[in-house]
PDB file of N, CA and C in Angstrom:
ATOM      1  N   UNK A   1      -4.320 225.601 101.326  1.00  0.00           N
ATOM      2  CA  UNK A   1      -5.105 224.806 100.385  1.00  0.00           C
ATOM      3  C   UNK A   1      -4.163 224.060  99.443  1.00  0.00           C
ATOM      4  N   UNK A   2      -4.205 222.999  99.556  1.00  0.00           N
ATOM      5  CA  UNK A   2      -3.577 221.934  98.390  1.00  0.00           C
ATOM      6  C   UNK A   2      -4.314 221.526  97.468  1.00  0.00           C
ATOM      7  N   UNK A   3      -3.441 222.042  96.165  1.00  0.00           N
ATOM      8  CA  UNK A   3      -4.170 221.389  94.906  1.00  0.00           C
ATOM      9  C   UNK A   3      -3.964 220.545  94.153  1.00  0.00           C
ATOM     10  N   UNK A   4      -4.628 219.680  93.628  1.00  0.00           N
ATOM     11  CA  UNK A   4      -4.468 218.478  93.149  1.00  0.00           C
ATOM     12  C   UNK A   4      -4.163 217.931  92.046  1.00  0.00           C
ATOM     13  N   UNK A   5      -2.956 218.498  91.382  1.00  0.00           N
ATOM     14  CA  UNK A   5      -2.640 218.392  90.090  1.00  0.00           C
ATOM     15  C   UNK A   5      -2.512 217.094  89.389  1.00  0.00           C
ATOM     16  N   UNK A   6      -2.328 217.238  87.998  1.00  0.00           N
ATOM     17  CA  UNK A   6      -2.305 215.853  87.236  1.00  0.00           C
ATOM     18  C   UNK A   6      -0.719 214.871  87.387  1.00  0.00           C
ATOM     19  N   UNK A   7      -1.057 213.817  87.331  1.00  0.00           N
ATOM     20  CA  UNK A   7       0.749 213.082  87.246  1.00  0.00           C
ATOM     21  C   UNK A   7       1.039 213.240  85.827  1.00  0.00           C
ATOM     22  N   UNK A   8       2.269 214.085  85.781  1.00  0.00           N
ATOM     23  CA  UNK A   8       2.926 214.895  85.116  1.00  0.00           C
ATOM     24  C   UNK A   8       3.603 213.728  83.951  1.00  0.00           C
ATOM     25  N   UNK A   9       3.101 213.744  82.874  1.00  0.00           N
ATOM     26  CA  UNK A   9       3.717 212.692  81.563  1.00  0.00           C
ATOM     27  C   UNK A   9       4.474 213.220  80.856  1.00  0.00           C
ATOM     28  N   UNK A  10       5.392 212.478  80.380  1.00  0.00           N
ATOM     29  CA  UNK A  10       6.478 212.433  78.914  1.00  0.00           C
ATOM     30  C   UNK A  10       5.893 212.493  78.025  1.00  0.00           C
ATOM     31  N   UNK A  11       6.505 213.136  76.876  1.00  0.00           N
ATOM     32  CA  UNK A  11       5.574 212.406  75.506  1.00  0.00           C
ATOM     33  C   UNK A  11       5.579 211.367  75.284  1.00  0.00           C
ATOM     34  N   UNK A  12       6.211 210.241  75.832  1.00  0.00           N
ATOM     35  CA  UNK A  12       6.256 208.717  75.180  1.00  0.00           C
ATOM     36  C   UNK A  12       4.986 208.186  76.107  1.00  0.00           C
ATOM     37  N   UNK A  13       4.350 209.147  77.096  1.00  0.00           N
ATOM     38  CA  UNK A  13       3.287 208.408  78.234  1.00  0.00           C
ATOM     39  C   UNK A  13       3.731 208.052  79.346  1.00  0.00           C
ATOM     40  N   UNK A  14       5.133 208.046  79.759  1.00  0.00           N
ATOM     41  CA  UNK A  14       5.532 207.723  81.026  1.00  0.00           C
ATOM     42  C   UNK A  14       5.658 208.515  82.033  1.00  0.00           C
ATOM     43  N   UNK A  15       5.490 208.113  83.340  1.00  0.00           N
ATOM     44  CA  UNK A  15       5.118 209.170  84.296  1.00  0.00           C
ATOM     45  C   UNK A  15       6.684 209.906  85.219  1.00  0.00           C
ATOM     46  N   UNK A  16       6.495 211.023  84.894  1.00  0.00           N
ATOM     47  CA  UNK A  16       7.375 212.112  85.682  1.00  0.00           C
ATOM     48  C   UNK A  16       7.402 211.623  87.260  1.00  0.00           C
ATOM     49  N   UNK A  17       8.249 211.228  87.886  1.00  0.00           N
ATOM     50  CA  UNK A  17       8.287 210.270  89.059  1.00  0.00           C
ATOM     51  C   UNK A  17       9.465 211.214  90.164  1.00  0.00           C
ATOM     52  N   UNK A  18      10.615 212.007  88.866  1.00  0.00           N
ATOM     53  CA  UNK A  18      11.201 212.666  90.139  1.00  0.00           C
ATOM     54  C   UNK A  18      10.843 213.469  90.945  1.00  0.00           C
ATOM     55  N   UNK A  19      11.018 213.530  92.303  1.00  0.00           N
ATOM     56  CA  UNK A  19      10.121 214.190  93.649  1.00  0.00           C
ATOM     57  C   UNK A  19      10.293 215.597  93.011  1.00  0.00           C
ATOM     58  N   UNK A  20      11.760 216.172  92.970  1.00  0.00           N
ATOM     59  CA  UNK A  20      12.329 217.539  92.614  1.00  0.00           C
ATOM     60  C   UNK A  20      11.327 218.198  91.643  1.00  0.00           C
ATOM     61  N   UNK A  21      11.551 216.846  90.428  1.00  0.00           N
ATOM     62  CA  UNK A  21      10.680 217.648  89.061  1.00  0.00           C
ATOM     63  C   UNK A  21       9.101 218.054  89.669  1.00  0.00           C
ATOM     64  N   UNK A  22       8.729 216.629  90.410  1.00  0.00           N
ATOM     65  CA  UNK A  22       6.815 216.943  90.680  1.00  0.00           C
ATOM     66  C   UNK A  22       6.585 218.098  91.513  1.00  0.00           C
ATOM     67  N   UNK A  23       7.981 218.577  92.726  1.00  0.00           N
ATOM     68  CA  UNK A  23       7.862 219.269  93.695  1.00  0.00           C
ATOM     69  C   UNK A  23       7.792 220.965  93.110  1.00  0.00           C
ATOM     70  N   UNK A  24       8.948 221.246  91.943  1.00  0.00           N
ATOM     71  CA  UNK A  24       8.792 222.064  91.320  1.00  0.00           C
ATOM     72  C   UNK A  24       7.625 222.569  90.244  1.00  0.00           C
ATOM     73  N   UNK A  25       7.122 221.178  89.461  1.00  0.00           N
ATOM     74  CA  UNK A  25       5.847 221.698  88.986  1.00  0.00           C
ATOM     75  C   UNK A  25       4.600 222.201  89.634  1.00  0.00           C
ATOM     76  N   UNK A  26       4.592 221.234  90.608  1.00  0.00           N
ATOM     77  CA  UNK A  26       3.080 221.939  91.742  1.00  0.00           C
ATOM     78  C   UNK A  26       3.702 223.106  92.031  1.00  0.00           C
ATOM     79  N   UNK A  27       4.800 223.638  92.313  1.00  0.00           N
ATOM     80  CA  UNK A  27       4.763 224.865  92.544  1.00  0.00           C
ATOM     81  C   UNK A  27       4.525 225.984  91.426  1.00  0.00           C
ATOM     82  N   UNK A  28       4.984 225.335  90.583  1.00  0.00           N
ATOM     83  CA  UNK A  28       5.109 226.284  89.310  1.00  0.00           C
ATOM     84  C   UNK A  28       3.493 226.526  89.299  1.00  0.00           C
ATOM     85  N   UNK A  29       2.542 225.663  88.935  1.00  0.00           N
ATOM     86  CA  UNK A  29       0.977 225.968  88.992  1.00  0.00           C
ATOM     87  C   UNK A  29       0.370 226.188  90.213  1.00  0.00           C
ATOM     88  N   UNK A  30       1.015 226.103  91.411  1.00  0.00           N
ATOM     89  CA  UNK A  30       0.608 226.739  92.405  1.00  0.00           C
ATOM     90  C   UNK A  30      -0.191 228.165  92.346  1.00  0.00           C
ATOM     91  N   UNK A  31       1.790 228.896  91.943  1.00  0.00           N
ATOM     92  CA  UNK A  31       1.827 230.098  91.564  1.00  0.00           C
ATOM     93  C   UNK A  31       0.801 230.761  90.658  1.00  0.00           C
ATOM     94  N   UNK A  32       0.391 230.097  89.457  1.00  0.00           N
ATOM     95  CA  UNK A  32       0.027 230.415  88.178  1.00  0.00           C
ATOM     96  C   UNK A  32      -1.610 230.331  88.631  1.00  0.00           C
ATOM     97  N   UNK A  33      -1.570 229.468  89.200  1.00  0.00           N
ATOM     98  CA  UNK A  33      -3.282 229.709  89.818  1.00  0.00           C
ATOM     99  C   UNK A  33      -3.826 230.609  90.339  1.00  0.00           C
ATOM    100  N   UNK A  34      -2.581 230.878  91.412  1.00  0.00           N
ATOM    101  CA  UNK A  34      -2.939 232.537  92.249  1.00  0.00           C
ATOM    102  C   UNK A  34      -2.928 233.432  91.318  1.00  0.00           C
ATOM    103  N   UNK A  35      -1.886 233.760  90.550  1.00  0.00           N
ATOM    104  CA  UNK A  35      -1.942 234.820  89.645  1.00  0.00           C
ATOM    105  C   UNK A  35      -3.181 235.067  88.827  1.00  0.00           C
ATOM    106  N   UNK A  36      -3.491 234.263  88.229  1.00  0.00           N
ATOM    107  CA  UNK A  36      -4.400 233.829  87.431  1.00  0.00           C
ATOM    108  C   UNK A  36      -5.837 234.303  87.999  1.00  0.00           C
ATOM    109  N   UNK A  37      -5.954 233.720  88.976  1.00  0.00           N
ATOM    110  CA  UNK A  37      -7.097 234.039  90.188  1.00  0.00           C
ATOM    111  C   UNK A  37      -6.776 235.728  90.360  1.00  0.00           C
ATOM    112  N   UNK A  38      -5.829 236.457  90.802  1.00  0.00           N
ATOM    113  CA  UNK A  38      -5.608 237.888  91.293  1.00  0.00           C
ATOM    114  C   UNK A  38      -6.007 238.175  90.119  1.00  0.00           C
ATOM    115  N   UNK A  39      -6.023 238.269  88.691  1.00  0.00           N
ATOM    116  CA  UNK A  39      -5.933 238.683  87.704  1.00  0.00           C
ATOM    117  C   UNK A  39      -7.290 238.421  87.100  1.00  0.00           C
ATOM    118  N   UNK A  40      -8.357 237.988  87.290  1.00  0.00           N
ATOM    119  CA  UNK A  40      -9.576 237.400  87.372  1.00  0.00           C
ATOM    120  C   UNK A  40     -10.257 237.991  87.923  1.00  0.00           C
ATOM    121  N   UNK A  41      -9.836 238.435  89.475  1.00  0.00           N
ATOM    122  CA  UNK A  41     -10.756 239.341  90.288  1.00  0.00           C
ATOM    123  C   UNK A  41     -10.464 240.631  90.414  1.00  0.00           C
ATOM    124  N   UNK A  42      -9.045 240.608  89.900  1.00  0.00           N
ATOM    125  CA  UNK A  42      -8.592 242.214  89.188  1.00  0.00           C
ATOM    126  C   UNK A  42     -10.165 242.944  88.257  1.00  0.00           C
ATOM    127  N   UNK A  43      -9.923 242.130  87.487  1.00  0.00           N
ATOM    128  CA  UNK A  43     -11.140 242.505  86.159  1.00  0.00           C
ATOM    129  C   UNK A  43     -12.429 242.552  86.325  1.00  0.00           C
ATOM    130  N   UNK A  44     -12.750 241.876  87.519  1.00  0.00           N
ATOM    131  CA  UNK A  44     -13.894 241.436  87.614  1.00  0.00           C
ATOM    132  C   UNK A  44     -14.222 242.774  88.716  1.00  0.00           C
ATOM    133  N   UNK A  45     -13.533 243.369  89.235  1.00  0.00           N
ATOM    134  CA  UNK A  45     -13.751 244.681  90.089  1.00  0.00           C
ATOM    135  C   UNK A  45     -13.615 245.457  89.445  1.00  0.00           C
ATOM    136  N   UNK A  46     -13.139 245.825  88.197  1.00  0.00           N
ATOM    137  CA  UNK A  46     -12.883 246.700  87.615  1.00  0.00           C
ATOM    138  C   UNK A  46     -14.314 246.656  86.237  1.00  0.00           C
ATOM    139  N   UNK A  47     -15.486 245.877  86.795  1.00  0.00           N
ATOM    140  CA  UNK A  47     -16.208 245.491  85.692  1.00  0.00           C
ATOM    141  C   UNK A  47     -15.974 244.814  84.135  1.00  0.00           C
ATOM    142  N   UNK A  48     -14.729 244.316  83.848  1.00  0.00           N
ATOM    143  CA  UNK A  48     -14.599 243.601  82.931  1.00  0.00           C
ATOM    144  C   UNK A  48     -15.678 242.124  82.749  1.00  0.00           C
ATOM    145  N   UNK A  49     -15.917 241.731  81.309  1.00  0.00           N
ATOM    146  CA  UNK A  49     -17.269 240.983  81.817  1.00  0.00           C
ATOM    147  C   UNK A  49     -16.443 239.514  82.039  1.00  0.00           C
ATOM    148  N   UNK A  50     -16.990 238.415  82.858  1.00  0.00           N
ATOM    149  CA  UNK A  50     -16.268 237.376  83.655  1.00  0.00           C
ATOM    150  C   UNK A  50     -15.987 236.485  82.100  1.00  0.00           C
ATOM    151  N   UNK A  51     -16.437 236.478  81.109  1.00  0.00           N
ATOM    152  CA  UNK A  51     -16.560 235.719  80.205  1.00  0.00           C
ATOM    153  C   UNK A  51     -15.523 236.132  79.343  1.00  0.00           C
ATOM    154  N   UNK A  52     -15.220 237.535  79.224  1.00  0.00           N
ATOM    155  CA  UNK A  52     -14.073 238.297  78.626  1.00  0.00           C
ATOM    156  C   UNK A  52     -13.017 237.829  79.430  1.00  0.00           C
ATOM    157  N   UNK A  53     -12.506 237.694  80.035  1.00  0.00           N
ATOM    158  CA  UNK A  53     -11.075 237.658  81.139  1.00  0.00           C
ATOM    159  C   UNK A  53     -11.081 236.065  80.936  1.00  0.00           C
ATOM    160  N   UNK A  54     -12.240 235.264  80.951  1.00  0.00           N
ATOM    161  CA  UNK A  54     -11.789 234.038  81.148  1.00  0.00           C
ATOM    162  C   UNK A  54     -11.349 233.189  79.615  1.00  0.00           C
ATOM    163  N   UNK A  55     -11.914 234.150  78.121  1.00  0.00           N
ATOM    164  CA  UNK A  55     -11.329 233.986  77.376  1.00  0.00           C
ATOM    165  C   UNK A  55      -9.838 234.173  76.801  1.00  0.00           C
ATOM    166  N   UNK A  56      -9.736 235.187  77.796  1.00  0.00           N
ATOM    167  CA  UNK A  56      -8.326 236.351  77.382  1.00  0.00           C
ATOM    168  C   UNK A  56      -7.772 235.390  78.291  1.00  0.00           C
ATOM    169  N   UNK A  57      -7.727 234.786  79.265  1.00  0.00           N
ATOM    170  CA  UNK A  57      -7.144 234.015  80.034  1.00  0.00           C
ATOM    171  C   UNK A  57      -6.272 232.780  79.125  1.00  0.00           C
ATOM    172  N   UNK A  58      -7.541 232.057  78.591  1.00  0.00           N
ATOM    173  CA  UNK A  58      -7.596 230.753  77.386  1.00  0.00           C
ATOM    174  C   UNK A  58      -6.406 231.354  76.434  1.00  0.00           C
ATOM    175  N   UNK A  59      -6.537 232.590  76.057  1.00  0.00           N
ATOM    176  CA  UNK A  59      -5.628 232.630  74.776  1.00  0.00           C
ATOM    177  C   UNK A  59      -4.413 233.019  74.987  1.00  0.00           C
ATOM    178  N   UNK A  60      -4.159 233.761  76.324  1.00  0.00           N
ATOM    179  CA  UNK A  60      -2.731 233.710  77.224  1.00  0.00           C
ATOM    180  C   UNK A  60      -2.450 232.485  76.958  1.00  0.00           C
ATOM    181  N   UNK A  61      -2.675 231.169  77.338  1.00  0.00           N
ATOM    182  CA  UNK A  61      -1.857 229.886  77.236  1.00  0.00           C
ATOM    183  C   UNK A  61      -1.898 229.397  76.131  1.00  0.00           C
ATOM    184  N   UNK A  62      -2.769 229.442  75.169  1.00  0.00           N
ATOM    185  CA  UNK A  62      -2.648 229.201  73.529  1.00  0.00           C
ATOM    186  C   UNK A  62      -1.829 229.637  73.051  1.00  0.00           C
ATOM    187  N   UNK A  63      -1.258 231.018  73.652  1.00  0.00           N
ATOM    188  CA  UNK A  63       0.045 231.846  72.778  1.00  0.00           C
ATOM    189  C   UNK A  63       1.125 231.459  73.352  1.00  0.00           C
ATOM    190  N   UNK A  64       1.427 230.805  74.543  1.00  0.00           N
ATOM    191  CA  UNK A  64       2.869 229.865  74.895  1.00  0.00           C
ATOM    192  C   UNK A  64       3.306 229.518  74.045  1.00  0.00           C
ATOM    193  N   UNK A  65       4.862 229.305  73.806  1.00  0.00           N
ATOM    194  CA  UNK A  65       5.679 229.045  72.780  1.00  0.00           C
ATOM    195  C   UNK A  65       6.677 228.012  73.945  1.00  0.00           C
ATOM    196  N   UNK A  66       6.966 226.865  73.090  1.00  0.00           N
ATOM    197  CA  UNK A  66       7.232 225.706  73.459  1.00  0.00           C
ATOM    198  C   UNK A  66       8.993 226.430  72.874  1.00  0.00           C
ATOM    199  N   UNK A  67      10.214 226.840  73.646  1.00  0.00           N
ATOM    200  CA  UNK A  67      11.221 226.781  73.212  1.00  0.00           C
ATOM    201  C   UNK A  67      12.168 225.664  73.145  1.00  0.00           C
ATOM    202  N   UNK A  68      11.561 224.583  73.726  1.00  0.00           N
ATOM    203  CA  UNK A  68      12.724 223.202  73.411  1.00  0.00           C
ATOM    204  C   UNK A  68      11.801 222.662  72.635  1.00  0.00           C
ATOM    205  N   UNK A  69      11.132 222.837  71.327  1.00  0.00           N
ATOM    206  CA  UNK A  69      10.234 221.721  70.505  1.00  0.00           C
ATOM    207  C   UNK A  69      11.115 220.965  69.830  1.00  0.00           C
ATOM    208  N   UNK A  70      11.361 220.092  69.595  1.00  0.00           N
ATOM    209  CA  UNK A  70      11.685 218.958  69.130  1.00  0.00           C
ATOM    210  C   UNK A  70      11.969 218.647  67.408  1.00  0.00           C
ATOM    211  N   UNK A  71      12.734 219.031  66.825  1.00  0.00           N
ATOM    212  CA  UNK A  71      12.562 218.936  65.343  1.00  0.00           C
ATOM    213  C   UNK A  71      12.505 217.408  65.301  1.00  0.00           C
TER     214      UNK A  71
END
């Protein structure tokens, strides 16, 4: 299954064009989808309620910390 990710922008708006960089990001969310998904139906067998996991999901990526931010 191929998924159809977004064209990958700069902050100035310009589009991420190297093959390497785009080839490595689809993989990177490849990955993160499956996981994400295993970890979803983890909970969801284990009776966690679908609305709980998919919040706890949301606030997993809210708590990312950007280590090259930009002063």
């Amino acid at each position: 299954m191929t998924n159809e990710w977004p064209k990958w922008l700069r902050d100035d708006g310009s589009v991420v064009s190297c093959t390497e960089k785009v080839k490595v990001m689809s993989e990177n969310f490849d990955e993160l989808k499956q996981i994400a998904q295993d970890a979803l139906e983890d909970g969801l067998l284990m009776e966690v309620s679908e609305a709980q996991m998919r919040e706890a999901l949301h606030q997993l990526v809210d708590q990312l910390i950007n280590p090259y931010h930009k002063i």
